[in-house]
N, C-alpha and C. Protein backbone atom coordinates (compact mmCIF):
# COMPACT_ATOMS: atom_id res chain seq x y z
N UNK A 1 -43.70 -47.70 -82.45
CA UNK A 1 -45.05 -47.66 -82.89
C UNK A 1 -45.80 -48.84 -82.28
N UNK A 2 -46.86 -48.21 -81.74
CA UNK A 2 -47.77 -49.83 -81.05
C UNK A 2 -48.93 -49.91 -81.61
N UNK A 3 -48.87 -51.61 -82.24
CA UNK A 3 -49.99 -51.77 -82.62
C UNK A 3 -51.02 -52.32 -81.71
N UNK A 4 -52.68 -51.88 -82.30
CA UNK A 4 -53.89 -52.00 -81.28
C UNK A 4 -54.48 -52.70 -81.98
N UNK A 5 -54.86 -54.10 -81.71
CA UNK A 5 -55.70 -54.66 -82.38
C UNK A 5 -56.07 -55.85 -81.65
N UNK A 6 -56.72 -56.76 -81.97
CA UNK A 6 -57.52 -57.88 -81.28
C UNK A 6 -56.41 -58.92 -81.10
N UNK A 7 -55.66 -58.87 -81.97
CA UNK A 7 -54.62 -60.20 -82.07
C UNK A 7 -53.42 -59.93 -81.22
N UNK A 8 -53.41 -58.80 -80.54
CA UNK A 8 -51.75 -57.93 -80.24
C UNK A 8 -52.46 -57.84 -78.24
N UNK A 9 -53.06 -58.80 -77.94
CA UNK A 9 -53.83 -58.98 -76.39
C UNK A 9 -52.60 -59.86 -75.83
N UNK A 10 -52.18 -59.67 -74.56
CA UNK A 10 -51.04 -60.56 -74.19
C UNK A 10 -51.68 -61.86 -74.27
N UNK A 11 -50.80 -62.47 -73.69
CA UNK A 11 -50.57 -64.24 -73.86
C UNK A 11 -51.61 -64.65 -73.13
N UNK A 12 -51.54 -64.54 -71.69
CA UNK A 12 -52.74 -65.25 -70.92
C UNK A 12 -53.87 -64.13 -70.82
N UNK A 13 -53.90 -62.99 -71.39
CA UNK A 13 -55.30 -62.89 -71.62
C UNK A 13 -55.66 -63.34 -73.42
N UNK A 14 -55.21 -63.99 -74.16
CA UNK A 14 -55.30 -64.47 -75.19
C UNK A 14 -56.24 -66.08 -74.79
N UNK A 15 -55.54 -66.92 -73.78
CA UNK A 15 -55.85 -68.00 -73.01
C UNK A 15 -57.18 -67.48 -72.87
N UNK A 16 -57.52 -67.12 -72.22
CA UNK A 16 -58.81 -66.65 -71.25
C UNK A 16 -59.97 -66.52 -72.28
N UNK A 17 -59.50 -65.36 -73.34
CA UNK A 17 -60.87 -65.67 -74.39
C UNK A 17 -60.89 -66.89 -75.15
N UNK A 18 -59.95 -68.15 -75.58
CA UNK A 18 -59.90 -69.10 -76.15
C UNK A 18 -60.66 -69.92 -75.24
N UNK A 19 -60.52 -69.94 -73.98
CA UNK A 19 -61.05 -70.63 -73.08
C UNK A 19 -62.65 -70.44 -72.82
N UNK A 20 -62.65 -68.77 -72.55
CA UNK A 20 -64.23 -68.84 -72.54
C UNK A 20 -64.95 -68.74 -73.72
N UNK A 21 -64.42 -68.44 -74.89
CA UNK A 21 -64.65 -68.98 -76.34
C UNK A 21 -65.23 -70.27 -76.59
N UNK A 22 -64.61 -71.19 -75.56
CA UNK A 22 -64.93 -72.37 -75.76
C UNK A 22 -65.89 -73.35 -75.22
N UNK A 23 -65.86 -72.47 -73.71
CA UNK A 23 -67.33 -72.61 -73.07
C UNK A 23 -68.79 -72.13 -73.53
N UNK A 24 -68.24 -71.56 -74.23
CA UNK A 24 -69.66 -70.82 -74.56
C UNK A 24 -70.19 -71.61 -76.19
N UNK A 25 -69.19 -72.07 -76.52
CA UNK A 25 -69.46 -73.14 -77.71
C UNK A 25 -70.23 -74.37 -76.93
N UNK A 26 -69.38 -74.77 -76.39
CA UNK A 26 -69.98 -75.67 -75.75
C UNK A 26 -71.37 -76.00 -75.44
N UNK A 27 -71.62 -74.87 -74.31
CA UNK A 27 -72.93 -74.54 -73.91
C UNK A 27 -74.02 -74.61 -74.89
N UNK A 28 -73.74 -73.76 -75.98
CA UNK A 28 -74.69 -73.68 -76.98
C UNK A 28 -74.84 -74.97 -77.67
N UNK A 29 -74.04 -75.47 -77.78
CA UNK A 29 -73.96 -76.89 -78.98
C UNK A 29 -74.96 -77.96 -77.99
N UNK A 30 -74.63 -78.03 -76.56
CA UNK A 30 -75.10 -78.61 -75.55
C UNK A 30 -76.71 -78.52 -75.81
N UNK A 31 -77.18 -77.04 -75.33
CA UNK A 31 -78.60 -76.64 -75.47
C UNK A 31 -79.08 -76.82 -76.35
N UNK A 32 -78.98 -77.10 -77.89
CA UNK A 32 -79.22 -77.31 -78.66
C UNK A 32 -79.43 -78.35 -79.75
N UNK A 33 -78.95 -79.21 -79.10
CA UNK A 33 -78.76 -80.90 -79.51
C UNK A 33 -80.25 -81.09 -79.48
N UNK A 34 -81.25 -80.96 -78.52
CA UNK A 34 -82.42 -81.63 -78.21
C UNK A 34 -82.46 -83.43 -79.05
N UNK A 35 -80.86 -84.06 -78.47
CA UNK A 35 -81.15 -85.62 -78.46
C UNK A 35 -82.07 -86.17 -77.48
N UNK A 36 -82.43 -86.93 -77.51
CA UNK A 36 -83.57 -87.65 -76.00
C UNK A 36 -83.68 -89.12 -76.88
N UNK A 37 -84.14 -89.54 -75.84
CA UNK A 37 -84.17 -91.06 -76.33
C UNK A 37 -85.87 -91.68 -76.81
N UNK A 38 -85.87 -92.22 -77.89
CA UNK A 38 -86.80 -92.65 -78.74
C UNK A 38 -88.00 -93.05 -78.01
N UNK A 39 -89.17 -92.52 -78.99
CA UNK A 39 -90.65 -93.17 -78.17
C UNK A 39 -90.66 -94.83 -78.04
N UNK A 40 -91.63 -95.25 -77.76
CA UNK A 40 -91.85 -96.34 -77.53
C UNK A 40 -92.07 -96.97 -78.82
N UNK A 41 -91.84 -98.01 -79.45
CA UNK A 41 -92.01 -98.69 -80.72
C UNK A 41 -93.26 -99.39 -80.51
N UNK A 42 -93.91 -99.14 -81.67
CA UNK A 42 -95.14 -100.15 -81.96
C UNK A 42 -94.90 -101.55 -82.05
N UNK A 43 -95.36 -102.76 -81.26
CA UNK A 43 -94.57 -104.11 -81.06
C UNK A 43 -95.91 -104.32 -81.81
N UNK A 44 -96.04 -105.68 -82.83
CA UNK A 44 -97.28 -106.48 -82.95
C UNK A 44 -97.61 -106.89 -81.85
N UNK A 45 -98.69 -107.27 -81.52
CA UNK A 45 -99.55 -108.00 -80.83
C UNK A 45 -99.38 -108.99 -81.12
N UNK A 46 -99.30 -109.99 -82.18
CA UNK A 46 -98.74 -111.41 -82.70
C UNK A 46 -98.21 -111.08 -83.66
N UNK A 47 -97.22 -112.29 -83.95
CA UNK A 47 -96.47 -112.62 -84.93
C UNK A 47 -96.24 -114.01 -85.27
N UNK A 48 -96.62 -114.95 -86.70
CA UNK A 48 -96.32 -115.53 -87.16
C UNK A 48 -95.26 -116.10 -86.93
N UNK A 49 -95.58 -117.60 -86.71
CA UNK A 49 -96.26 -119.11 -86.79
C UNK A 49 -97.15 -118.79 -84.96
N UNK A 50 -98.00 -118.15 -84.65
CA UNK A 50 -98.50 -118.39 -83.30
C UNK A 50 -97.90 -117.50 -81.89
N UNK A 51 -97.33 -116.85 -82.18
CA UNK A 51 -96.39 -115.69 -81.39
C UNK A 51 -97.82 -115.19 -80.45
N UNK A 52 -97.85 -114.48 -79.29
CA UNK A 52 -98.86 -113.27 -78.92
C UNK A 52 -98.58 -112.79 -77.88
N UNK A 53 -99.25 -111.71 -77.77
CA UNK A 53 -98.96 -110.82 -75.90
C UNK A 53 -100.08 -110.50 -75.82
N UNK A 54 -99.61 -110.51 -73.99
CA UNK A 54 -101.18 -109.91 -73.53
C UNK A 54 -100.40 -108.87 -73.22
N UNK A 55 -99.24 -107.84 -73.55
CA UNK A 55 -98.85 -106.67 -72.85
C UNK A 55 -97.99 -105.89 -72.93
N UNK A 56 -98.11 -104.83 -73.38
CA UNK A 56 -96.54 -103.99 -73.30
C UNK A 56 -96.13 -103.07 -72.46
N UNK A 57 -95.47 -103.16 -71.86
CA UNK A 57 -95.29 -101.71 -70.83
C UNK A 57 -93.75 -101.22 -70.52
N UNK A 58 -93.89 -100.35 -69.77
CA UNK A 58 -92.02 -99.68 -69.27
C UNK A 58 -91.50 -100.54 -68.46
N UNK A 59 -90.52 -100.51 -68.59
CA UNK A 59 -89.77 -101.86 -67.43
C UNK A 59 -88.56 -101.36 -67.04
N UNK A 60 -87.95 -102.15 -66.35
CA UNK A 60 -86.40 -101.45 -66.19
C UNK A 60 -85.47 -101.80 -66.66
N UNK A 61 -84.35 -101.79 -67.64
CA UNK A 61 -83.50 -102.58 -68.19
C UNK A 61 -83.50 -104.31 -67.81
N UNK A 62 -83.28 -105.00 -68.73
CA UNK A 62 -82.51 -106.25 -69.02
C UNK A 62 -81.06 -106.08 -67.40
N UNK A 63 -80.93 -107.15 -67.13
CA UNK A 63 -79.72 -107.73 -66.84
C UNK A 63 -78.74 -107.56 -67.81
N UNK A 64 -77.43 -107.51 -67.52
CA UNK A 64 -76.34 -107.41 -68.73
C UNK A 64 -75.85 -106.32 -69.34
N UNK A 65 -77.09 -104.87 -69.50
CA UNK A 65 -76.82 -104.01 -70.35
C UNK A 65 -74.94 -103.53 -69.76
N UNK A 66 -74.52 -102.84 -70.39
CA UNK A 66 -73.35 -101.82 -70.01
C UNK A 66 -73.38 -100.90 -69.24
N UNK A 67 -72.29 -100.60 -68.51
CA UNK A 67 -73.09 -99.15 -68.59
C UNK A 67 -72.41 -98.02 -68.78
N UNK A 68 -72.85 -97.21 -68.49
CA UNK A 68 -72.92 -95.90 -69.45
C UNK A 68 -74.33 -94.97 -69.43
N UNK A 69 -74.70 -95.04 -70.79
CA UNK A 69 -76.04 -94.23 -71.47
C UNK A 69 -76.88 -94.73 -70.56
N UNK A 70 -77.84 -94.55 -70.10
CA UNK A 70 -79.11 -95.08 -69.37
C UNK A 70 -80.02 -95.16 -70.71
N UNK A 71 -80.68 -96.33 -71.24
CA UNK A 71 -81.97 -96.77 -71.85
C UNK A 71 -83.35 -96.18 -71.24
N UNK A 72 -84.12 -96.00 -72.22
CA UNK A 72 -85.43 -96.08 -71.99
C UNK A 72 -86.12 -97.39 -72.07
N UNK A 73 -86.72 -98.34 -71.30
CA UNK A 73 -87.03 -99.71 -71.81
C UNK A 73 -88.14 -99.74 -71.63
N UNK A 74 -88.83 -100.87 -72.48
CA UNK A 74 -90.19 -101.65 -72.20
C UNK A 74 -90.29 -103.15 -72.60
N UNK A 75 -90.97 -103.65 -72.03
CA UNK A 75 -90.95 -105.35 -71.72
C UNK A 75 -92.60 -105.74 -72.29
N UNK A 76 -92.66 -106.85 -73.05
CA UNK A 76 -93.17 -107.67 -73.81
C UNK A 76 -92.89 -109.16 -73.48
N UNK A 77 -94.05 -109.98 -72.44
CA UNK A 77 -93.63 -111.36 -72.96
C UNK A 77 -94.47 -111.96 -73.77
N UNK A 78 -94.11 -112.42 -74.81
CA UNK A 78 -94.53 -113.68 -75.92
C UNK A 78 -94.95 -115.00 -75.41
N UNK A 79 -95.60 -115.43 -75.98
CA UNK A 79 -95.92 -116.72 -75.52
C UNK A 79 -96.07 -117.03 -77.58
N UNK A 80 -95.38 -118.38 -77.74
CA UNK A 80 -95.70 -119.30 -78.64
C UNK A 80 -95.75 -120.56 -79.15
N UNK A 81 -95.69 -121.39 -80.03
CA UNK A 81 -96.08 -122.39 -80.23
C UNK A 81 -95.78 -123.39 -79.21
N UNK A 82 -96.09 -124.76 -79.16
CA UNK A 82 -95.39 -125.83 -78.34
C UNK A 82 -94.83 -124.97 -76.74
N UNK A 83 -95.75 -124.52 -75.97
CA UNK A 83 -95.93 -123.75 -74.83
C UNK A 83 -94.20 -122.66 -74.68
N UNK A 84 -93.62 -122.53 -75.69
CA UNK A 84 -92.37 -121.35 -75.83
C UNK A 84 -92.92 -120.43 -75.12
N UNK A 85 -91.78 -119.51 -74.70
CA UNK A 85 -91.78 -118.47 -74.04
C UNK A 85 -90.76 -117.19 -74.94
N UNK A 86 -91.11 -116.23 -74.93
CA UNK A 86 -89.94 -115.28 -74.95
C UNK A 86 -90.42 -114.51 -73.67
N UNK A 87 -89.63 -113.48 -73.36
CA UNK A 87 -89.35 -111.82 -72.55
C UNK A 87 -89.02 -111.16 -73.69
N UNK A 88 -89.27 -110.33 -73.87
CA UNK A 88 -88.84 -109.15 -75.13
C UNK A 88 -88.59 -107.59 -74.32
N UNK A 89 -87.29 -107.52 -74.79
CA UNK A 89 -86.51 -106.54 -74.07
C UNK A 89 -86.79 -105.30 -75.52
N UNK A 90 -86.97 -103.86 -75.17
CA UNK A 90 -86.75 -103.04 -76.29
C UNK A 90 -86.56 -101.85 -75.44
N UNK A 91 -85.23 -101.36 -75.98
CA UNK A 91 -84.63 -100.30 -74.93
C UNK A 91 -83.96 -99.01 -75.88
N UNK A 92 -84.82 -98.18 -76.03
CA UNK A 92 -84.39 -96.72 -76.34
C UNK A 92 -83.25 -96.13 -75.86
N UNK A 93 -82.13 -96.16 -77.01
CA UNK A 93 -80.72 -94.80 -76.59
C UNK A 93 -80.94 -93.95 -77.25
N UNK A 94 -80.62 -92.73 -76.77
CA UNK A 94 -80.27 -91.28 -77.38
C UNK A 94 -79.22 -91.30 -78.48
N UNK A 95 -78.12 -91.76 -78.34
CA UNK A 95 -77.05 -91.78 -79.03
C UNK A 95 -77.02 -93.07 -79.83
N UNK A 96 -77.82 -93.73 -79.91
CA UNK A 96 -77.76 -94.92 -81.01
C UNK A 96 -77.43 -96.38 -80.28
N UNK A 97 -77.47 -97.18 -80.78
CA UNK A 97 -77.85 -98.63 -79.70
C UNK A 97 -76.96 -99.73 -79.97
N UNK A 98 -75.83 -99.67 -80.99
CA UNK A 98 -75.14 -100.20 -81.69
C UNK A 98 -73.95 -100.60 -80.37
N UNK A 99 -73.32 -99.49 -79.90
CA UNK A 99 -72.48 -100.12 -79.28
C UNK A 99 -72.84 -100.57 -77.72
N UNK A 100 -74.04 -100.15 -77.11
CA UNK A 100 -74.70 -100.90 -76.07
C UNK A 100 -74.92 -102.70 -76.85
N UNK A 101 -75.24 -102.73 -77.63
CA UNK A 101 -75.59 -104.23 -78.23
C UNK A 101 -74.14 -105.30 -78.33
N UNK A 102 -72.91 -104.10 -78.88
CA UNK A 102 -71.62 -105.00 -78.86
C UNK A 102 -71.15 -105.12 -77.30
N UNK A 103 -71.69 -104.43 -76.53
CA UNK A 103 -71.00 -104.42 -75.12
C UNK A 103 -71.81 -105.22 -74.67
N UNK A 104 -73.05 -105.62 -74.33
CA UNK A 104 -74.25 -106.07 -73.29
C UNK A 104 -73.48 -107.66 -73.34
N UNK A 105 -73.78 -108.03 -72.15
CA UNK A 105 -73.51 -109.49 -72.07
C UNK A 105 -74.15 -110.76 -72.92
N UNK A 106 -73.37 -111.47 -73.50
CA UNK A 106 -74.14 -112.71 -74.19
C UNK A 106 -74.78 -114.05 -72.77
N UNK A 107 -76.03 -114.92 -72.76
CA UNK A 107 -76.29 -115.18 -72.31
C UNK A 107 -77.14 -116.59 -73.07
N UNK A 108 -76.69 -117.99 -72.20
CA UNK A 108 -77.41 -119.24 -73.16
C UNK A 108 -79.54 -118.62 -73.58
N UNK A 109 -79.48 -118.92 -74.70
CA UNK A 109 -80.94 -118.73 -74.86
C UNK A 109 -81.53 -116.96 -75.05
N UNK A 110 -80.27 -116.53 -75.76
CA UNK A 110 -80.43 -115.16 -75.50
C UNK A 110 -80.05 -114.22 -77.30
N UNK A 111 -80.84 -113.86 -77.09
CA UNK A 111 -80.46 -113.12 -78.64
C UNK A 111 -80.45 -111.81 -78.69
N UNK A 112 -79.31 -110.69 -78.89
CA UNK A 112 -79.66 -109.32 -79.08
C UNK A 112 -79.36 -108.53 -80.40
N UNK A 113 -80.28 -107.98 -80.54
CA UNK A 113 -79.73 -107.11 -82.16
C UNK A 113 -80.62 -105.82 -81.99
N UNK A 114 -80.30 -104.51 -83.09
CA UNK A 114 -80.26 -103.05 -82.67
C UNK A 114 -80.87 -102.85 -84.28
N UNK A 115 -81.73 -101.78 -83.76
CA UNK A 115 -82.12 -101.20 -85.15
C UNK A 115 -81.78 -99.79 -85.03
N UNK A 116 -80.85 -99.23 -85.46
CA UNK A 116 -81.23 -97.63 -84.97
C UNK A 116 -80.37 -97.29 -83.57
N UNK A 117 -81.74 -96.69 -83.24
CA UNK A 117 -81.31 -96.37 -82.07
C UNK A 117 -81.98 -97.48 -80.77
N UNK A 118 -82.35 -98.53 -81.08
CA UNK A 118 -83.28 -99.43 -80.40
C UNK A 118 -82.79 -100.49 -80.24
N UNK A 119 -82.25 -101.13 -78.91
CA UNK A 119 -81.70 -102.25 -78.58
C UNK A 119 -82.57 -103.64 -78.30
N UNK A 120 -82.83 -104.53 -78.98
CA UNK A 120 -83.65 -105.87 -78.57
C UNK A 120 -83.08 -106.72 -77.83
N UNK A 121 -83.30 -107.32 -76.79
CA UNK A 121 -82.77 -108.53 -76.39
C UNK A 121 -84.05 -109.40 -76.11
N UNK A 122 -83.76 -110.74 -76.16
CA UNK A 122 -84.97 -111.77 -76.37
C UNK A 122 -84.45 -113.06 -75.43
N UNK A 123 -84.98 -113.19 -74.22
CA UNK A 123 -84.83 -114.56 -74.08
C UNK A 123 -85.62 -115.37 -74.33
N UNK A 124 -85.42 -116.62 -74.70
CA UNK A 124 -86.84 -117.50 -74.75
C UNK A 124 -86.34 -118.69 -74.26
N UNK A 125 -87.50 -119.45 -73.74
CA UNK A 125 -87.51 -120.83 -73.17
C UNK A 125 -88.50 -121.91 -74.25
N UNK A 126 -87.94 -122.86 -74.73
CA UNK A 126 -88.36 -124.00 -75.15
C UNK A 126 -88.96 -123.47 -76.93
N UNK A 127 -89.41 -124.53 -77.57
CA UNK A 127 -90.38 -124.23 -78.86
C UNK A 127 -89.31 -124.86 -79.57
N UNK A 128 -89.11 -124.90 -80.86
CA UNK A 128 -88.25 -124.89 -82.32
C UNK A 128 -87.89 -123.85 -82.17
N UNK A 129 -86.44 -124.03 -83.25
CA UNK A 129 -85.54 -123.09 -83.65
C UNK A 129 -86.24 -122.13 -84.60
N UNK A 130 -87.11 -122.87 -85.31
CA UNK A 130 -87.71 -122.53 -86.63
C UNK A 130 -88.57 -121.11 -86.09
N UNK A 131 -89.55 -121.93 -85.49
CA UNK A 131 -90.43 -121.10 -84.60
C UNK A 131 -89.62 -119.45 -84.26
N UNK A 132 -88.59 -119.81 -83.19
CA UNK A 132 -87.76 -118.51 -82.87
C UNK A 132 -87.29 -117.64 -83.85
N UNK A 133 -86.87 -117.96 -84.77
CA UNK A 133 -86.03 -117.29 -85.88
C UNK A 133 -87.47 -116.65 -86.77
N UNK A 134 -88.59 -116.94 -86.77
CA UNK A 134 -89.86 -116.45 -87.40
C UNK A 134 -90.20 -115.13 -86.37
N UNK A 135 -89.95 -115.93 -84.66
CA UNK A 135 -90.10 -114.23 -84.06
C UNK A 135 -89.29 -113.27 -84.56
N UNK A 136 -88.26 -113.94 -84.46
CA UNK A 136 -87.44 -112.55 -84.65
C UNK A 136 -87.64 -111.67 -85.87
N UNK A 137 -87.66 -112.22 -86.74
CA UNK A 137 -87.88 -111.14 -88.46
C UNK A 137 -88.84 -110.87 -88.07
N UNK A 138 -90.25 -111.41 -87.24
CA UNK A 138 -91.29 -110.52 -87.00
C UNK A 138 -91.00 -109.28 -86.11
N UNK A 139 -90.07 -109.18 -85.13
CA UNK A 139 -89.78 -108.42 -83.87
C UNK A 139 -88.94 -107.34 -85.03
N UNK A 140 -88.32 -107.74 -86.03
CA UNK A 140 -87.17 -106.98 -86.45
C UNK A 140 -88.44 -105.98 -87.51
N UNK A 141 -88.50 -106.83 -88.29
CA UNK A 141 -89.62 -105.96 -89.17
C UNK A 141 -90.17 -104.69 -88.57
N UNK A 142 -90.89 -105.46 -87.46
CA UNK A 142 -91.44 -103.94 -86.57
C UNK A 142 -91.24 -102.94 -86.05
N UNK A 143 -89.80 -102.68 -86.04
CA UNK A 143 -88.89 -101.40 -85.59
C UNK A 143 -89.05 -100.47 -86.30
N UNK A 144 -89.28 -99.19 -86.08
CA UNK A 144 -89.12 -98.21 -87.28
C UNK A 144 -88.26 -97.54 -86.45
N UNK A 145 -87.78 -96.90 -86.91
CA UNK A 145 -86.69 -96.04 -86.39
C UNK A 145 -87.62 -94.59 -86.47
């Protein structure tokens, strides 16, 4: 007696639909993600004790990043108190920014931290400590995810 049924298909044509079973998962899960990487974040214009820009625009990654994911970036320099400087790095991942931030290179005068999906890096030249650490909760505050 022979049985006919879906499960009773030889061996390597059993393979073949598991296989293209699986492409076709694929595909779909693929097309359908619509991940992309984050708009541009609203930066203040100043920030407290004396922070300001004249500018925000697209830039091309920081030095250091990893690689891997390609960022979306844009560049901000600060100018504040006692003639300080920052560069303000803010770089959009698709997949979240967490482990670009543990990978990116550390650097003297250099600070990076992630909100989200949004990677910061900050260099600055000269000012107080005090001063710097006021940018930053201002820079951090302003992330929305």
């Amino acid at each position: 007696m022979e049985r006919s049924n879906l499960f009773s298909v030889g061996y390597s044509q059993g393979l073949k639909l598991i296989l293209l079973f699986g492409i076709l998962l694929t595909l779909m899960l693929a097309g359908c993600s619509g991940i992309s990487t984050p708009p541009q974040p609203d930066l203040p214009v100043s920030i407290s004790p004396g922070w300001s820009t004249n500018g925000y625009e697209s830039s091309a990654p920081p030095d250091g990043l990893p690689a891997g994911e390609k960022p979306v970036c844009w560049k901000a320099d600060y100018t504040g108190p006692a003639g300080a400087v920052a560069e303000t790095w803010v770089c959009g991942y698709a997949h979240g920014a967490f482990d670009a931030m543990q990978r990116a290179r550390a650097a003297a005068n250099t600070v990076k931290f992630y909100k989200g999906r949004y990677l910061v890096i900050v260099r600055w030249n000269g000012g107080k400590r005090a001063d710097m650490m006021a940018f930053m909760r201002g820079l951090l505050g302003a992330l929305r995810e």
